[in-house]
N, C-alpha and C. Protein backbone atom coordinates (compact mmCIF):
# COMPACT_ATOMS: atom_id res chain seq x y z
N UNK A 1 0.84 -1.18 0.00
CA UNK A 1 0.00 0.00 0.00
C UNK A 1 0.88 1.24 0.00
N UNK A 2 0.29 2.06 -0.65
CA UNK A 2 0.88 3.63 -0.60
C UNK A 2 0.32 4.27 -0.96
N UNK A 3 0.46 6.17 -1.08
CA UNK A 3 -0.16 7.16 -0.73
C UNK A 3 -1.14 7.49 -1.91
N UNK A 4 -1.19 6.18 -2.87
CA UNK A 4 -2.34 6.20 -3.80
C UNK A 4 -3.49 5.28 -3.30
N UNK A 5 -3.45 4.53 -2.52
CA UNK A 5 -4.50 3.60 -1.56
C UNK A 5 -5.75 4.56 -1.19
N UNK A 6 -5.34 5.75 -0.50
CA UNK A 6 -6.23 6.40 0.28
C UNK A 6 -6.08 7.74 0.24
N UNK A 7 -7.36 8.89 -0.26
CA UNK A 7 -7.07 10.28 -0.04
C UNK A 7 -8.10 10.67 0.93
N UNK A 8 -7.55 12.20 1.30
CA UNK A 8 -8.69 12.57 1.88
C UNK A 8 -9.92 13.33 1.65
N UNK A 9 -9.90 13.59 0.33
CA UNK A 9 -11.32 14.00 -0.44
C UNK A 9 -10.97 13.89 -2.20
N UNK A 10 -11.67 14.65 -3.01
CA UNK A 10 -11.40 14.03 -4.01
C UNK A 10 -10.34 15.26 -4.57
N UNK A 11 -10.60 16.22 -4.07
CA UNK A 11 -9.55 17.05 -4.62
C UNK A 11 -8.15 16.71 -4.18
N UNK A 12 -7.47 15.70 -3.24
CA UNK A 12 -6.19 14.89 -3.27
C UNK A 12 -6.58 13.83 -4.77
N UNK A 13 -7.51 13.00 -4.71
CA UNK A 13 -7.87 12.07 -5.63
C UNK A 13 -7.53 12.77 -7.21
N UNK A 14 -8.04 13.89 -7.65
CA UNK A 14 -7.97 14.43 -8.83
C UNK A 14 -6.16 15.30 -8.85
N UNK A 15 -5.55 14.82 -8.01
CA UNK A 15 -4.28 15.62 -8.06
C UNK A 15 -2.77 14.45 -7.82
N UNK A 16 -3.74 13.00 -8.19
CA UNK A 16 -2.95 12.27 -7.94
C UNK A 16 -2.04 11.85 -9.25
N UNK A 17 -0.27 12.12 -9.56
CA UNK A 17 0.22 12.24 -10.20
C UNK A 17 0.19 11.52 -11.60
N UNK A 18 -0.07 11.53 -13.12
CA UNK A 18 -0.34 10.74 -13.97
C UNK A 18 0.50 9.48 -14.10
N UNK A 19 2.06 9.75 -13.53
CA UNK A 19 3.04 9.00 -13.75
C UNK A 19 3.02 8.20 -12.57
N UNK A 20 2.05 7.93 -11.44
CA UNK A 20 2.57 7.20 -10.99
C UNK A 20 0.41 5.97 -10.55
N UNK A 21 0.17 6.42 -11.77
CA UNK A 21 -1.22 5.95 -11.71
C UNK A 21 -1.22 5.17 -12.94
N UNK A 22 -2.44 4.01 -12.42
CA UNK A 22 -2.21 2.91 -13.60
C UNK A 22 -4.08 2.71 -13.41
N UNK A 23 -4.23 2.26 -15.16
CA UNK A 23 -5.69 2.29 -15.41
C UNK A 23 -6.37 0.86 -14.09
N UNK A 24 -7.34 1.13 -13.75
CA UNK A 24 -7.84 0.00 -13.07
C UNK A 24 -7.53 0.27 -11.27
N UNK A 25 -6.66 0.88 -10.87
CA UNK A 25 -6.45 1.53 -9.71
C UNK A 25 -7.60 2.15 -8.48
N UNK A 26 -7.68 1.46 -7.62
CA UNK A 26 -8.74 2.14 -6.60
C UNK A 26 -8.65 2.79 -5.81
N UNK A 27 -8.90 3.59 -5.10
CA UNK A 27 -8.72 4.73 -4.28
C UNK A 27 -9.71 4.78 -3.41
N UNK A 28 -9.52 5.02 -2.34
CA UNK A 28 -10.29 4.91 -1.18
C UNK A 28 -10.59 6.57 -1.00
N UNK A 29 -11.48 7.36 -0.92
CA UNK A 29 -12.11 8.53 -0.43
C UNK A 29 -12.36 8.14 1.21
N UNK A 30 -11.48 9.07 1.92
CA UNK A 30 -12.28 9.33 3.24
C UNK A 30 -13.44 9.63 3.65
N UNK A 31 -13.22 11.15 3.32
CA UNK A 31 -14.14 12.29 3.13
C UNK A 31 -15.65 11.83 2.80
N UNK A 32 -15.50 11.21 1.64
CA UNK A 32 -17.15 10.32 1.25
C UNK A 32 -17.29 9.05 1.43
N UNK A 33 -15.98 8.03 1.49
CA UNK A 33 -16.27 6.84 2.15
C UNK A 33 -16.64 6.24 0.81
N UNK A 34 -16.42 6.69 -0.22
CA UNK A 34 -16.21 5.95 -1.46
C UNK A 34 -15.28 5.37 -2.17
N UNK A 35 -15.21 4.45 -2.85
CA UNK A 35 -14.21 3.67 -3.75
C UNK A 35 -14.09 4.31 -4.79
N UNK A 36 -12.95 4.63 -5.32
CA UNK A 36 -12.88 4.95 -6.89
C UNK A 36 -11.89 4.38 -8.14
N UNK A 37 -12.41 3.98 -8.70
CA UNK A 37 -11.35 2.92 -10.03
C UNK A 37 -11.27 4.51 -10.74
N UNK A 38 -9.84 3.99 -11.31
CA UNK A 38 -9.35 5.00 -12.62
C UNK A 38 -9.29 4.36 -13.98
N UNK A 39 -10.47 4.60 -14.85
CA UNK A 39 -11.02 4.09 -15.92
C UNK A 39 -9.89 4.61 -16.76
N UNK A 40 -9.84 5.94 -16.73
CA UNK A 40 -9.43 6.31 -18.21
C UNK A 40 -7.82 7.19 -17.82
N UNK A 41 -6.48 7.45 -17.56
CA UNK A 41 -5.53 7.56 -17.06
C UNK A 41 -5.13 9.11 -17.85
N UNK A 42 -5.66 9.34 -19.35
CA UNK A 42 -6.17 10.58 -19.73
C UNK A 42 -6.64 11.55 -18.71
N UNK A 43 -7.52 11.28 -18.23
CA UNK A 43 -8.53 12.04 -17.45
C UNK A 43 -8.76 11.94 -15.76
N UNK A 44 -7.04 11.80 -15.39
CA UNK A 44 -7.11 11.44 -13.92
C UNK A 44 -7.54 12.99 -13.29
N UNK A 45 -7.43 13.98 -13.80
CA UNK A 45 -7.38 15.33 -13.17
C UNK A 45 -9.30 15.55 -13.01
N UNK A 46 -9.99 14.40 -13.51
CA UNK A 46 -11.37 14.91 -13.78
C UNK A 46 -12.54 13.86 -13.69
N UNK A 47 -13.56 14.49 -12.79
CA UNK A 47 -14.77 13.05 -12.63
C UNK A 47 -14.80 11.75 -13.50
N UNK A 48 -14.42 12.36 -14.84
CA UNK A 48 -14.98 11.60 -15.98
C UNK A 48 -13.57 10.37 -16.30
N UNK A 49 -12.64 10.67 -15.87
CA UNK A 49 -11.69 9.65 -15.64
C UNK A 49 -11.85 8.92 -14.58
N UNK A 50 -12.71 8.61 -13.55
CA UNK A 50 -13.26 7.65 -12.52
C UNK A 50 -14.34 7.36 -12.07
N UNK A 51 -14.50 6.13 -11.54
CA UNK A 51 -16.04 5.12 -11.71
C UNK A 51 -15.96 5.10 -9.81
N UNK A 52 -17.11 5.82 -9.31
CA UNK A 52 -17.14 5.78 -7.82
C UNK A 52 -18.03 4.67 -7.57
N UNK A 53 -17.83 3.80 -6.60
CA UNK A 53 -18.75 2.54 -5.83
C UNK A 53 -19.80 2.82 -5.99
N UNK A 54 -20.35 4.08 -5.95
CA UNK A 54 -21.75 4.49 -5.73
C UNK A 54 -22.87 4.39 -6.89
N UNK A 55 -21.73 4.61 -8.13
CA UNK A 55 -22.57 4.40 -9.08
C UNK A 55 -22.40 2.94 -9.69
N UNK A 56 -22.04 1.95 -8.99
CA UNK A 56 -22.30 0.60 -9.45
C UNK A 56 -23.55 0.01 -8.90
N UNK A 57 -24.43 0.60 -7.62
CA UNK A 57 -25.05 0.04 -6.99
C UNK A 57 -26.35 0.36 -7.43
């Protein structure tokens, strides 16, 4: 584990470096207590590059 495991809201999440992120990657949100995969590695800076738990259910 490391400091891509877990942020504390999503604005750490959307600032997490391109080079050290890989497609398929989950991320733990504190703040909302959500999961987030990184679909598209293009678009890590932005909603639309990640799939939150919330909307699988």
């Amino acid at each position: 584990m490391d400091n891509r495991t877990v942020v504390a809201n999503l604005s750490e999440l959307y600032s997490i470096p391109e080079k050290y992120a890989y497609q398929g990657m989950t991320v733990s949100n504190i703040d909302n207590g959500n999961i987030y995969m990184l679909l598209d590695k293009s678009k890590i800076k932005q909603k639309e590059g990640w799939k939150a738990s919330y909307e699988s259910i």
